[in-house]
C-alpha atoms as a PDB file:
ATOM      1  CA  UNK A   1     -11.231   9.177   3.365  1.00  0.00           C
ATOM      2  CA  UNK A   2      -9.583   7.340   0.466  1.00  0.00           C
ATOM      3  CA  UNK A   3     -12.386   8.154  -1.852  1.00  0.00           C
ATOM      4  CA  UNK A   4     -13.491  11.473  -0.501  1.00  0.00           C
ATOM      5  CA  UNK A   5     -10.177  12.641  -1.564  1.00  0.00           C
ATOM      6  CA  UNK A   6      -9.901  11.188  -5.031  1.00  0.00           C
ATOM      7  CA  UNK A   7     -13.426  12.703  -5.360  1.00  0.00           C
ATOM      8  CA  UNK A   8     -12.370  16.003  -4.793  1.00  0.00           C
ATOM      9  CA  UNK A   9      -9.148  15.504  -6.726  1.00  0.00           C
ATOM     10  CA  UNK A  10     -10.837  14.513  -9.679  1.00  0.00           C
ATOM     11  CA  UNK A  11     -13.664  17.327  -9.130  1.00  0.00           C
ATOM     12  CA  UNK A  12     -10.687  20.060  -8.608  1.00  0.00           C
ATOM     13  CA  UNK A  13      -9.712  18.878 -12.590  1.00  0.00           C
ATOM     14  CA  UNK A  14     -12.833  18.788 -13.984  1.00  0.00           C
ATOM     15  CA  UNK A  15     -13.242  22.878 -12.682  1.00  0.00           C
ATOM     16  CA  UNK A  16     -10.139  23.585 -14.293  1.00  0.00           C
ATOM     17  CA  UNK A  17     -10.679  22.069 -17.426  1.00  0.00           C
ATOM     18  CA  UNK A  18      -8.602  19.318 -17.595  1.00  0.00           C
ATOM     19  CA  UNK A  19      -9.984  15.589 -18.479  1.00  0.00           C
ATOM     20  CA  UNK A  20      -8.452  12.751 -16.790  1.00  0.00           C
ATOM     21  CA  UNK A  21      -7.208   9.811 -19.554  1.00  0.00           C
ATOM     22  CA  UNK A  22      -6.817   7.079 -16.804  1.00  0.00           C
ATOM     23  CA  UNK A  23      -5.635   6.996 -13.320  1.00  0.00           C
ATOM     24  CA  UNK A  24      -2.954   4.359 -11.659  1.00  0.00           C
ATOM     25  CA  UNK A  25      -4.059   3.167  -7.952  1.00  0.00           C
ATOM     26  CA  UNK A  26      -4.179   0.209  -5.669  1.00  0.00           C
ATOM     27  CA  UNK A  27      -6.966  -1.982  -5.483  1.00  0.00           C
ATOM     28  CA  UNK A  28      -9.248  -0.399  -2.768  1.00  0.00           C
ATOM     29  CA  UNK A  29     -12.771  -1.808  -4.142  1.00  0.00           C
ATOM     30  CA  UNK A  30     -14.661   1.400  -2.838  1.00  0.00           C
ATOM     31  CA  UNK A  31     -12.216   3.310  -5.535  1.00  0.00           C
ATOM     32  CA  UNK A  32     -12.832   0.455  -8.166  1.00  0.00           C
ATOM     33  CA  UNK A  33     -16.532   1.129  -7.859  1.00  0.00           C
ATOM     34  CA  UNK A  34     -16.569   4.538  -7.758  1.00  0.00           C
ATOM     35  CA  UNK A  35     -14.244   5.292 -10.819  1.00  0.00           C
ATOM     36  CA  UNK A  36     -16.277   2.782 -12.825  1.00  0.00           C
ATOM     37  CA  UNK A  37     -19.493   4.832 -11.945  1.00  0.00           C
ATOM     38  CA  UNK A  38     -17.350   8.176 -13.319  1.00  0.00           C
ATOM     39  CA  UNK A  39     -16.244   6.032 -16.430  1.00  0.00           C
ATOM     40  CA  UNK A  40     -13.049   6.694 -16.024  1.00  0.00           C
ATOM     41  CA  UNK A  41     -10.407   3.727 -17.099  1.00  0.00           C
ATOM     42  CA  UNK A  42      -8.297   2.732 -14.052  1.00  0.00           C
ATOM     43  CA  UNK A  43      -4.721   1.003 -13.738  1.00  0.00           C
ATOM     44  CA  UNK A  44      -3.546  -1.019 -10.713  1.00  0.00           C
ATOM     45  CA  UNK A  45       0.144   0.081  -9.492  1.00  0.00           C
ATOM     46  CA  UNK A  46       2.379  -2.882 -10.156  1.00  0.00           C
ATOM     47  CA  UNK A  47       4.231  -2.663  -6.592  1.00  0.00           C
ATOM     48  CA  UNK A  48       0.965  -3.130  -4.868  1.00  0.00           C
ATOM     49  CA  UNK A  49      -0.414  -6.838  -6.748  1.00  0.00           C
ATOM     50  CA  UNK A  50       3.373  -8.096  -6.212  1.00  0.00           C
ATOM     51  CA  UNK A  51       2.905  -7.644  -2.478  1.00  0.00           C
ATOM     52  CA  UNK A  52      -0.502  -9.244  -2.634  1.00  0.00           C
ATOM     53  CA  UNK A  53       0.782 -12.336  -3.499  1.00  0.00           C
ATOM     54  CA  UNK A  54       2.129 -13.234  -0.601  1.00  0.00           C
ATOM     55  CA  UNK A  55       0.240 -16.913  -0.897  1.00  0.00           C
ATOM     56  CA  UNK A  56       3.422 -17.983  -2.541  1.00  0.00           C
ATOM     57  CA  UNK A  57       5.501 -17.343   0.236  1.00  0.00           C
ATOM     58  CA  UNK A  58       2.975 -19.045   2.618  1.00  0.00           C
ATOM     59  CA  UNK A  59       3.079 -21.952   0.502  1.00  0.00           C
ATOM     60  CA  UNK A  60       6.826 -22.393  -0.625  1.00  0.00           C
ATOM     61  CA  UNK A  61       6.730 -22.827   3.419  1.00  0.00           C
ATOM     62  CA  UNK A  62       4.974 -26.599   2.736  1.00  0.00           C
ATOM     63  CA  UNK A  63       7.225 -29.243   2.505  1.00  0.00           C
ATOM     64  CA  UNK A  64       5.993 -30.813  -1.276  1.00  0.00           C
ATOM     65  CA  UNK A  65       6.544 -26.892  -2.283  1.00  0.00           C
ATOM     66  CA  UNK A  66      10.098 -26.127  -0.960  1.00  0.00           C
ATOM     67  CA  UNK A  67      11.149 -25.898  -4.694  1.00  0.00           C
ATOM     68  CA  UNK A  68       8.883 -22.822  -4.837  1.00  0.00           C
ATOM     69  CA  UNK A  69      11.177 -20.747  -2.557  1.00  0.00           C
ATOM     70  CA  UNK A  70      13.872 -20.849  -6.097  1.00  0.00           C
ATOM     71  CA  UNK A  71      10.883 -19.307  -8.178  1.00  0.00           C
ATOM     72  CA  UNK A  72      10.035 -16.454  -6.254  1.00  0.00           C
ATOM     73  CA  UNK A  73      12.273 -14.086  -7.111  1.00  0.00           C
ATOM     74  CA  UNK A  74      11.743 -15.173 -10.223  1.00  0.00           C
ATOM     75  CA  UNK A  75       7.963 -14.926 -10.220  1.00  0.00           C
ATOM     76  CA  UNK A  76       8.126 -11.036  -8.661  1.00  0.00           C
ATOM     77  CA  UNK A  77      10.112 -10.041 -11.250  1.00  0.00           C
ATOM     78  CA  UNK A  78       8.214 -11.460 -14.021  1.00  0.00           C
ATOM     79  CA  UNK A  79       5.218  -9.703 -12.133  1.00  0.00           C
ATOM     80  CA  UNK A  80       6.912  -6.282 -13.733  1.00  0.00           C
ATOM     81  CA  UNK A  81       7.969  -7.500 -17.088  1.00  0.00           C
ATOM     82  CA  UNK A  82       4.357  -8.482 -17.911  1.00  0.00           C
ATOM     83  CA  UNK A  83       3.724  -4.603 -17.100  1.00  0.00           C
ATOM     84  CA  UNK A  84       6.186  -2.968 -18.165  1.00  0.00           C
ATOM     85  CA  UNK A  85       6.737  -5.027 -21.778  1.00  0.00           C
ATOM     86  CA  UNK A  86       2.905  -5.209 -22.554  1.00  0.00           C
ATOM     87  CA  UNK A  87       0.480  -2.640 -24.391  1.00  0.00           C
ATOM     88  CA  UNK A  88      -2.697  -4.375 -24.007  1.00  0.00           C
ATOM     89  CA  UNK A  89      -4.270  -6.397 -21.049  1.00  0.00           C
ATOM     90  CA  UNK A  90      -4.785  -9.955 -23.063  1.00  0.00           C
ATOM     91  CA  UNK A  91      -0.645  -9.649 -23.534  1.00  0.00           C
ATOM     92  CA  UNK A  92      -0.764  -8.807 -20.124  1.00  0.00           C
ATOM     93  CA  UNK A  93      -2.114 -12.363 -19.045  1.00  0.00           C
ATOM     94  CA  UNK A  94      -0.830 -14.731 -21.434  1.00  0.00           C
ATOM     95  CA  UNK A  95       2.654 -13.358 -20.325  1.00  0.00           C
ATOM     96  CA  UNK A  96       1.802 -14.183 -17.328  1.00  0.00           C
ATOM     97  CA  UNK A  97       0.308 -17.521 -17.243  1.00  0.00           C
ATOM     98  CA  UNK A  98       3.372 -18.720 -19.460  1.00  0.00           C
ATOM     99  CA  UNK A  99       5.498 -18.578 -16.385  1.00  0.00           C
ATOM    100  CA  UNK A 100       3.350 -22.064 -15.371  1.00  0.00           C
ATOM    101  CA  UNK A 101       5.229 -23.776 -18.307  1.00  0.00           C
ATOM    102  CA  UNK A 102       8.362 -22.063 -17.450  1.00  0.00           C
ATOM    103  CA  UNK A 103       8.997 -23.709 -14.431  1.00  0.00           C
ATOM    104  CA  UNK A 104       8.555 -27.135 -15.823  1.00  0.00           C
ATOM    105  CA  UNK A 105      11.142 -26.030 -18.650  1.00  0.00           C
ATOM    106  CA  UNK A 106       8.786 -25.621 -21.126  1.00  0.00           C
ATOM    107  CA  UNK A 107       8.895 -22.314 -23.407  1.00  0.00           C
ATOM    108  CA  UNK A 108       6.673 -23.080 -25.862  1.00  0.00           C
ATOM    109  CA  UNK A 109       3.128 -21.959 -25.468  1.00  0.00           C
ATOM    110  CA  UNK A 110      -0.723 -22.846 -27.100  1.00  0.00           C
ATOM    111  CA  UNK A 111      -1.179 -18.838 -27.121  1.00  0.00           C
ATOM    112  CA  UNK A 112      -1.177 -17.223 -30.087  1.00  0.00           C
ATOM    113  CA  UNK A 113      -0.557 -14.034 -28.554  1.00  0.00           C
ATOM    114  CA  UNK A 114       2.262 -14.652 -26.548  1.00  0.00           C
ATOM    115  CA  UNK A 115       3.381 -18.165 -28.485  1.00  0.00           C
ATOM    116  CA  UNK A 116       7.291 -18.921 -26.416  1.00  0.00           C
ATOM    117  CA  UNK A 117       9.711 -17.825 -23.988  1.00  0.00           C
ATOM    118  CA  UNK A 118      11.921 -14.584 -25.415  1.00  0.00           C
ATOM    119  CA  UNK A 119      14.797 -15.445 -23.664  1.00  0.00           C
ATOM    120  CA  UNK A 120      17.776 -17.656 -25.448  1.00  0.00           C
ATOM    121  CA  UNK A 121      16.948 -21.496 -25.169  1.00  0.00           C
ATOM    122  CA  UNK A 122      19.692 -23.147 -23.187  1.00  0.00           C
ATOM    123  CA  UNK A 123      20.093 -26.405 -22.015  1.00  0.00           C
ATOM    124  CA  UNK A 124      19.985 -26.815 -17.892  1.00  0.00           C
ATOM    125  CA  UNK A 125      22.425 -28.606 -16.017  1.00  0.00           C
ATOM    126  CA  UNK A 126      20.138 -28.940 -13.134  1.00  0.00           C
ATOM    127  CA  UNK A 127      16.792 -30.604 -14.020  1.00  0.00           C
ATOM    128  CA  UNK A 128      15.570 -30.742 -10.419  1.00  0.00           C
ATOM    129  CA  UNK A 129      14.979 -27.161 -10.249  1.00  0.00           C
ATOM    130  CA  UNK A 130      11.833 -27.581 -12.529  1.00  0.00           C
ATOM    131  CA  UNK A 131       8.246 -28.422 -11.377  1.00  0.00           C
ATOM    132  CA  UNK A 132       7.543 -31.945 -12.772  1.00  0.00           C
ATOM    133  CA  UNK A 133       3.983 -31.956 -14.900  1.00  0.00           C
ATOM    134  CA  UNK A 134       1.055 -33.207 -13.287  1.00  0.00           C
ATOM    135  CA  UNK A 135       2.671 -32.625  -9.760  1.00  0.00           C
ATOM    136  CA  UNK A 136       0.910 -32.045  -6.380  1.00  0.00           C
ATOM    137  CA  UNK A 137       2.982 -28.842  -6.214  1.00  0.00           C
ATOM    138  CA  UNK A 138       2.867 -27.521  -9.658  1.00  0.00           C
ATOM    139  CA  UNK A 139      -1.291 -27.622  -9.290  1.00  0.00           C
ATOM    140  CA  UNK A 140      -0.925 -25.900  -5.653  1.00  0.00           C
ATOM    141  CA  UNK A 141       1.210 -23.146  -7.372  1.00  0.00           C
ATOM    142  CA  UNK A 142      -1.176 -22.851 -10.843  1.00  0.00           C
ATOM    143  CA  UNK A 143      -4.126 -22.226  -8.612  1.00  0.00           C
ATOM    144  CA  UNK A 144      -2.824 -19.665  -7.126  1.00  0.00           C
ATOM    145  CA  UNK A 145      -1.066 -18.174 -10.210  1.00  0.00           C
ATOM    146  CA  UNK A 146      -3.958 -18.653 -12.284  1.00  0.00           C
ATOM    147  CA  UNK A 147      -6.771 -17.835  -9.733  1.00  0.00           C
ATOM    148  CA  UNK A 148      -9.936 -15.401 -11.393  1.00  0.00           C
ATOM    149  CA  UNK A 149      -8.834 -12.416  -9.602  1.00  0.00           C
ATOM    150  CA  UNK A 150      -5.244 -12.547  -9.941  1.00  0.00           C
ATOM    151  CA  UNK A 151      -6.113 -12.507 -13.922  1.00  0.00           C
ATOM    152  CA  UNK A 152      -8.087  -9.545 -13.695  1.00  0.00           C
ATOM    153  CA  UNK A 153      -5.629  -7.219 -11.838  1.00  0.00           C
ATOM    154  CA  UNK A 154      -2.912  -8.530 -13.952  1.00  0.00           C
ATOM    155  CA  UNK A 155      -5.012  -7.061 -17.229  1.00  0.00           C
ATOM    156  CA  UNK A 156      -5.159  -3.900 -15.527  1.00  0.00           C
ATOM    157  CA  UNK A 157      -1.664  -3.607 -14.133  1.00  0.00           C
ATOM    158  CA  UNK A 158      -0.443  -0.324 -15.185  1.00  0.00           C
ATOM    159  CA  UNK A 159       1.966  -0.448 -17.903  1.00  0.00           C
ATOM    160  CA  UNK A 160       3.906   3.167 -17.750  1.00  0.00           C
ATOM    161  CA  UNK A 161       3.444   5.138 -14.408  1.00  0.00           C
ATOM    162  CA  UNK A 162       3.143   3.911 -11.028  1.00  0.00           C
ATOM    163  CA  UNK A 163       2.546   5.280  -7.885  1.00  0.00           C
ATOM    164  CA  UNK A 164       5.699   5.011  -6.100  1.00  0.00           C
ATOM    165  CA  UNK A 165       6.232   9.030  -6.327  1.00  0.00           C
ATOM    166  CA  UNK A 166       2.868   9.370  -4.352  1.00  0.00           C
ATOM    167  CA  UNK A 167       4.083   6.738  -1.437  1.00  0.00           C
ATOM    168  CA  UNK A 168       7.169   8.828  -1.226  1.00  0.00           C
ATOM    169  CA  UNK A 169       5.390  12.101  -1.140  1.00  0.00           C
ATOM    170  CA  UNK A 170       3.488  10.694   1.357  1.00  0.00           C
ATOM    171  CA  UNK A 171       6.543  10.075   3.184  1.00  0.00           C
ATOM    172  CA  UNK A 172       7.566  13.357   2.887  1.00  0.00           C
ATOM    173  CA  UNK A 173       4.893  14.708   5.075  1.00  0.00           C
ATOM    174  CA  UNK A 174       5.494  13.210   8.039  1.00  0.00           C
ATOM    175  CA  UNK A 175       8.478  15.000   8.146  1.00  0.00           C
ATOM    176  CA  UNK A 176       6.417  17.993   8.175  1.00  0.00           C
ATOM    177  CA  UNK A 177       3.242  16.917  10.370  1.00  0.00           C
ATOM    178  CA  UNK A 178       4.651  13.973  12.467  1.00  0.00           C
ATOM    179  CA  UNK A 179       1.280  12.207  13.470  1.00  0.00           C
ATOM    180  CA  UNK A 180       2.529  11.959  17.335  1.00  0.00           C
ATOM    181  CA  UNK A 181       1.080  16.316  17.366  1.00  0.00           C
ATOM    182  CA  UNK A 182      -1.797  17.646  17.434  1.00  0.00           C
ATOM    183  CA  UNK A 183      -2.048  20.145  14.485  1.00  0.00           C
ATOM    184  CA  UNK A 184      -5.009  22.987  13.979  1.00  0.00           C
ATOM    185  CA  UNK A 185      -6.329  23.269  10.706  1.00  0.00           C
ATOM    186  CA  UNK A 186      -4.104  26.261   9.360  1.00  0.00           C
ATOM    187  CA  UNK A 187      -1.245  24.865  10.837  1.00  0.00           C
ATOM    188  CA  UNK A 188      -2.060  21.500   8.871  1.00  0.00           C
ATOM    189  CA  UNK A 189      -2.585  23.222   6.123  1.00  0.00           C
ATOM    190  CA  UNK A 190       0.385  25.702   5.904  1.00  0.00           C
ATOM    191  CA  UNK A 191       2.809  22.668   6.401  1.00  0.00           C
ATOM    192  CA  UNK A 192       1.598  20.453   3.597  1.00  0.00           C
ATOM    193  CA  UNK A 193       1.928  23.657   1.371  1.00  0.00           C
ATOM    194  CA  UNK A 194       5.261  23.686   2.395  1.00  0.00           C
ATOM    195  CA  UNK A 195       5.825  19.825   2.001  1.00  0.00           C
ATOM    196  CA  UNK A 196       4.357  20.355  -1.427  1.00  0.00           C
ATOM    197  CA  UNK A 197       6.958  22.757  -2.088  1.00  0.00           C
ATOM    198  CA  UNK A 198       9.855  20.877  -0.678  1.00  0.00           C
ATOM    199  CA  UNK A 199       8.794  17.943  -2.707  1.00  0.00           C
ATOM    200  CA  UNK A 200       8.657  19.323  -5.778  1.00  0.00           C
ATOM    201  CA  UNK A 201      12.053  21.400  -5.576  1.00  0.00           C
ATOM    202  CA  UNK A 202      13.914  18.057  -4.835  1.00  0.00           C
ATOM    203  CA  UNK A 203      11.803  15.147  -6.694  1.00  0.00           C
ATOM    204  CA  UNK A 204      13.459  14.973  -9.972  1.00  0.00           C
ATOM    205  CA  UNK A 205      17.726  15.197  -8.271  1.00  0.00           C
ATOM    206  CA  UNK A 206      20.026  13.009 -10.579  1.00  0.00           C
ATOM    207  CA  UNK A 207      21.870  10.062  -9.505  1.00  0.00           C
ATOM    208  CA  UNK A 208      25.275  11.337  -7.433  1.00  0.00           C
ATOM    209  CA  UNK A 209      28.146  10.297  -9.262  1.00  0.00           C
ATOM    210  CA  UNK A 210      32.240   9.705  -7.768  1.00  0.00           C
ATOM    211  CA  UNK A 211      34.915  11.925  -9.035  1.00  0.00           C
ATOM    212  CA  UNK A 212      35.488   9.664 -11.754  1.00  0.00           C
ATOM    213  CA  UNK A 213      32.253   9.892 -13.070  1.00  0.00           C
ATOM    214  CA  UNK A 214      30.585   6.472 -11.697  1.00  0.00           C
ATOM    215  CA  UNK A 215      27.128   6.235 -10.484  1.00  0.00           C
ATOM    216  CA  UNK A 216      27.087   5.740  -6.867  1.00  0.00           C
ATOM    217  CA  UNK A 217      24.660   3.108  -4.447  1.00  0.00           C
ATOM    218  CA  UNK A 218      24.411   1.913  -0.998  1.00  0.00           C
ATOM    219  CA  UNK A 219      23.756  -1.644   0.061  1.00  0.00           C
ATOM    220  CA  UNK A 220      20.530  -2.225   1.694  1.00  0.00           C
ATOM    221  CA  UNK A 221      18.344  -5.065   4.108  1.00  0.00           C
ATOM    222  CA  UNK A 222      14.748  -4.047   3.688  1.00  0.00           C
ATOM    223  CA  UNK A 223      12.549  -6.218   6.556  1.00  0.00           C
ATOM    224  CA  UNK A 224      10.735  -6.902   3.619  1.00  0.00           C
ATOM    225  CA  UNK A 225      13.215  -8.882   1.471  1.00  0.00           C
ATOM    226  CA  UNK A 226      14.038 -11.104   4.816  1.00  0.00           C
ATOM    227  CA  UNK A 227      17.550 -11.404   4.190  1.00  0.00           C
ATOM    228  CA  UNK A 228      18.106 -10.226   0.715  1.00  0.00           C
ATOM    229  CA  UNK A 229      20.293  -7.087   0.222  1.00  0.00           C
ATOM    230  CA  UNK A 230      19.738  -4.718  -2.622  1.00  0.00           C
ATOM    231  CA  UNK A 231      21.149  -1.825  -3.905  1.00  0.00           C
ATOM    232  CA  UNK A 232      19.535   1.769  -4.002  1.00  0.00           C
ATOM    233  CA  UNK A 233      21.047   4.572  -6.036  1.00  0.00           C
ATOM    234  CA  UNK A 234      22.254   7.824  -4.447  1.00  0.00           C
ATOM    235  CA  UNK A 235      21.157  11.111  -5.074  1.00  0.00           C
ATOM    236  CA  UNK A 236      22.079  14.226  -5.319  1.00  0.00           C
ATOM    237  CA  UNK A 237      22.057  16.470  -2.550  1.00  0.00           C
ATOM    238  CA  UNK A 238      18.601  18.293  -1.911  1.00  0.00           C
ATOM    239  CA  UNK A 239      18.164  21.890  -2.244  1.00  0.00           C
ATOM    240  CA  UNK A 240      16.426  23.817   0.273  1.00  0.00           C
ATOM    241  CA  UNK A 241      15.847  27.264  -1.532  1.00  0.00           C
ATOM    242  CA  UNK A 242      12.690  26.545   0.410  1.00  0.00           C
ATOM    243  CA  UNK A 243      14.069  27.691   3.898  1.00  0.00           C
ATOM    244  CA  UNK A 244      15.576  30.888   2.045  1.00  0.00           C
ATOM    245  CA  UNK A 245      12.756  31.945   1.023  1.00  0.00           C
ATOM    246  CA  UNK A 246      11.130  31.774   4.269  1.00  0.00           C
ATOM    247  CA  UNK A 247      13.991  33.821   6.043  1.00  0.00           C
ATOM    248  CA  UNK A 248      14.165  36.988   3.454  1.00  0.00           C
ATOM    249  CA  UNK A 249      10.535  37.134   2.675  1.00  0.00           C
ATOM    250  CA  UNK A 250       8.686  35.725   5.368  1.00  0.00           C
ATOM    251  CA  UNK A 251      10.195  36.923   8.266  1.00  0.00           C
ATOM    252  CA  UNK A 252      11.399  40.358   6.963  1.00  0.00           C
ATOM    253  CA  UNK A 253       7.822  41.457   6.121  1.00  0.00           C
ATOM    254  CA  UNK A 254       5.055  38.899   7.704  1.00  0.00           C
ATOM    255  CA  UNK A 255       2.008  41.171   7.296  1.00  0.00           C
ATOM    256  CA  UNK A 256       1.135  40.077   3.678  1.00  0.00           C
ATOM    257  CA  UNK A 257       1.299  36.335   4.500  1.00  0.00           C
ATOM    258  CA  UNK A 258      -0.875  37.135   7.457  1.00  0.00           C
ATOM    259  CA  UNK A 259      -3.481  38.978   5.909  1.00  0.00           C
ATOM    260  CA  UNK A 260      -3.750  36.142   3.307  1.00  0.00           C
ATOM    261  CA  UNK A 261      -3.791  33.565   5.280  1.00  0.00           C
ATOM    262  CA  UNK A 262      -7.191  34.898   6.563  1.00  0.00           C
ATOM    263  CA  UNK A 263      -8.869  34.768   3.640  1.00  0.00           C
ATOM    264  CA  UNK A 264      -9.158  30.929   3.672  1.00  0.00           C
ATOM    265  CA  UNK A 265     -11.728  29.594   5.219  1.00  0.00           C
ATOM    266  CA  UNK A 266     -11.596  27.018   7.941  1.00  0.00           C
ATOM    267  CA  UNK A 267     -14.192  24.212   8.055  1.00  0.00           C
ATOM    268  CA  UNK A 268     -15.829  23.698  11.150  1.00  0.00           C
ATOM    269  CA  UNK A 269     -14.588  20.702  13.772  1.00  0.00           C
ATOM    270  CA  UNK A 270     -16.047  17.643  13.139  1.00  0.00           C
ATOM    271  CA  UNK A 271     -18.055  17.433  16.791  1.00  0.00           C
ATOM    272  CA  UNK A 272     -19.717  20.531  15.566  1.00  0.00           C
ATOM    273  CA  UNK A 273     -22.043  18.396  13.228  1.00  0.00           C
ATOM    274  CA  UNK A 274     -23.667  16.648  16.246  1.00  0.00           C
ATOM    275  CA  UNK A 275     -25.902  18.214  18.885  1.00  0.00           C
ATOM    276  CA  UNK A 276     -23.683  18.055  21.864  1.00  0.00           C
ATOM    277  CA  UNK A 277     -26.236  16.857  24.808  1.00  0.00           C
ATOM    278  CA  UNK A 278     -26.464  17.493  28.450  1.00  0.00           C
ATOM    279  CA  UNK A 279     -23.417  16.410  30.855  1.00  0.00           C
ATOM    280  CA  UNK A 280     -26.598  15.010  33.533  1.00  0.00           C
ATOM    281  CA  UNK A 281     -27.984  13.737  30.566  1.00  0.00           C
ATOM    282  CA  UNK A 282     -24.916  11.537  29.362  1.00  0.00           C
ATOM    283  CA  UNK A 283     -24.036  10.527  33.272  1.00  0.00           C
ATOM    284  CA  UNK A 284     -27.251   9.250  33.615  1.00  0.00           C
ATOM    285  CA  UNK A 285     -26.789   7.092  30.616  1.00  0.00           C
ATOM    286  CA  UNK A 286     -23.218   5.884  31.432  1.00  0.00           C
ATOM    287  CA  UNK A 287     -23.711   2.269  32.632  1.00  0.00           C
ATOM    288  CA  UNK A 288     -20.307   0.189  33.407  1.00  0.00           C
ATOM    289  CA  UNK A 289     -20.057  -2.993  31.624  1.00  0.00           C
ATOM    290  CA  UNK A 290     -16.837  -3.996  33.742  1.00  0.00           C
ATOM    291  CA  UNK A 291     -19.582  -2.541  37.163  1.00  0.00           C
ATOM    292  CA  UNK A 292     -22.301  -5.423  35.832  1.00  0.00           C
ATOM    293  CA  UNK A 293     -20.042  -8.103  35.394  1.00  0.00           C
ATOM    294  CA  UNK A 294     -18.954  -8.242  39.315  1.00  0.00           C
ATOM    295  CA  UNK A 295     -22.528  -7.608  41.012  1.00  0.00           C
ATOM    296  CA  UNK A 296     -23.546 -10.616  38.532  1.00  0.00           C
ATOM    297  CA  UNK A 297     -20.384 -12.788  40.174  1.00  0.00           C
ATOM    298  CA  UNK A 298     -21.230 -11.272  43.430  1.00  0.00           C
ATOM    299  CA  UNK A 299     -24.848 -12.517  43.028  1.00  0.00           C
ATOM    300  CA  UNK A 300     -23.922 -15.803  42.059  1.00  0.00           C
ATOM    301  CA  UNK A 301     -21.205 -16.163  44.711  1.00  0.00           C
ATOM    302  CA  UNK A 302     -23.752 -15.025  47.503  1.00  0.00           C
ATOM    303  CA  UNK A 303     -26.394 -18.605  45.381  1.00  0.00           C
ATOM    304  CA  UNK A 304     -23.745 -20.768  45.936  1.00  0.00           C
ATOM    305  CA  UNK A 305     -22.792 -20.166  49.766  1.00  0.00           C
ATOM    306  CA  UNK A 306     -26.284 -20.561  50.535  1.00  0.00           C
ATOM    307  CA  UNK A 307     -26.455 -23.852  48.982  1.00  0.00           C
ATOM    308  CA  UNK A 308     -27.059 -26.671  51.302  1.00  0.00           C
ATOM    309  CA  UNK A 309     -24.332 -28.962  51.524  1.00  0.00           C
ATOM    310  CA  UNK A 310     -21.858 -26.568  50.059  1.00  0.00           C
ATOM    311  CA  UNK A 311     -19.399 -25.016  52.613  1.00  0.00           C
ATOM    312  CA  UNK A 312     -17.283 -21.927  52.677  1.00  0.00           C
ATOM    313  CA  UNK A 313     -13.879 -23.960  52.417  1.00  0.00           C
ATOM    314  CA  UNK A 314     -15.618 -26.025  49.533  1.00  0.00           C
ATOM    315  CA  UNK A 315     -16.798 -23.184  47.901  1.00  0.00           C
ATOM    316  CA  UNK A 316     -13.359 -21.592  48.137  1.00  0.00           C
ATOM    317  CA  UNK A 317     -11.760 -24.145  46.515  1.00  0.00           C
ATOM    318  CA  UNK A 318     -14.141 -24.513  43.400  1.00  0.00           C
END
């Protein structure tokens, strides 16, 4: 469904006339295949390869790597800077793999591109919160750092957009078609329009501010930090010029909408590919697995009475 949908996406912008520069997804490999067979340049979303590497949480788990459970906030958000500060993919990746002499507090680096640490050298006052060289734990955490694939997202982690808009656009419409009913196709249809709408009347609200001009957040506890609160900013208000809309042009005068509304066509059900066979037919082909299973034991029971030597109250207990 993934790539049946991108496909007519991209087909829907090629009709209109507009050329697509790159696109920003996860890392679905039918969608990696398929955009490299359109020549089109693809971007991994940033969000997406940080949750992949959950390894390092498995392994700051093992007691030789408790000193990895310090580095992983650390690690996630260097994830982003290598994005985010990067215009090519090769800055991309030696960003990145300078984080494995970072943690033994070294910040200068045999890569011409990215050469040493940016950040101010200071002096720490607590050396055993670096990886010693050559350790059992520093090579556990390198290979998974450093492992083939993880360097090729990171060269294609996208540096500018994301697709955090789409995931909450996405989350939108469930507020519209909740998947617990049963929709028909117009009805489907009709609501995303409208979740469409919503969306894009409310996406872009500013940050709420106090009466003294401050921007305002709430403290969170995602499931997914596991114990670590952040802060989210609040917005605005949302609008819902939507719902007037509805109420003095909709219901005032419904004939119009009507009438269009049956001008799009609806696709046929999805049975209505196959030929639909014969209720005798499809009875006398239903065989129970569960129905087998006890006239085997049955069988077998019925062997082992007749046995000689074996009794009922032997049996019985076996």
């Amino acid at each position: 469904m993934e790539k049946e949908g991108l496909k007519r996406c991209l087909d829907l912008l090629e009709n209109k006339g507009l050329s697509v520069d790159y696109i920003v997804t996860d890392r679905h490999p039918q969608i990696q295949k398929y955009l490299r067979d359109r020549s089109i340049t693809q971007f991994y979303d940033v969000w997406h390869f940080e949750k992949g590497l959950s390894k390092l949480n498995t392994l700051s788990k093992n007691k030789d790597c408790e000193l990895l459970k310090k580095w992983l906030h650390s690690i996630r958000n260097h994830v982003y800077w290598c994005a985010t500060s990067s215009t090519s993919g090769p800055e991309k990746v030696a960003k990145w793999t300078s984080i494995l002499n970072h943690i033994q507090n070294f910040h200068i680096h045999d890569n011409s591109i990215f050469p040493r640490c940016e950040h101010p050298v200071c002096v720490s006052k607590a050396p055993k919160k670096w990886f010693k060289p050559a350790s059992a734990a520093l090579r556990k955490v390198e290979k998974v750092l450093s492992n083939k694939r993880v360097l090729k997202y990171m060269e294609k982690l996208s540096h500018h957009f994301q697709t955090s808009s789409l995931e909450a656009f996405h989350s939108l419409i469930l507020r519209f078609t909740p998947k617990n009913v049963s929709f028909p196709f117009m009805g489907m249809l009709c609501r995303q329009y409208l979740a469409v709408l919503h969306y894009n009347e409310n996406a872009n609200r500013t940050q709420a501010t106090t009466l003294a001009g401050q921007p305002m957040y709430r403290l969170e506890l995602p499931k997914s930090k596991k114990g670590e609160f952040i802060v989210r900013p609040i917005k605005t208000e949302p609008t819902h010029q939507l719902l007037n809309l509805v109420f003095e042009e909709v219901i005032i005068d419904p004939t119009p909408f009507g009438e269009e509304l049956k001008t799009i066509p609806v696709p046929p059900e999805l049975c209505a590919e196959f030929e639909r066979p014969s209720k005798e037919e499809t009875i006398a082909r239903h065989v129970s697995r569960f129905s087998q299973e006890v006239v085997e034991s049955q069988h077998i029971d019925q062997t082992d009475l007749e046995t000689p030597g074996v009794s009922g109250l032997q049996h019985r207990k076996e």
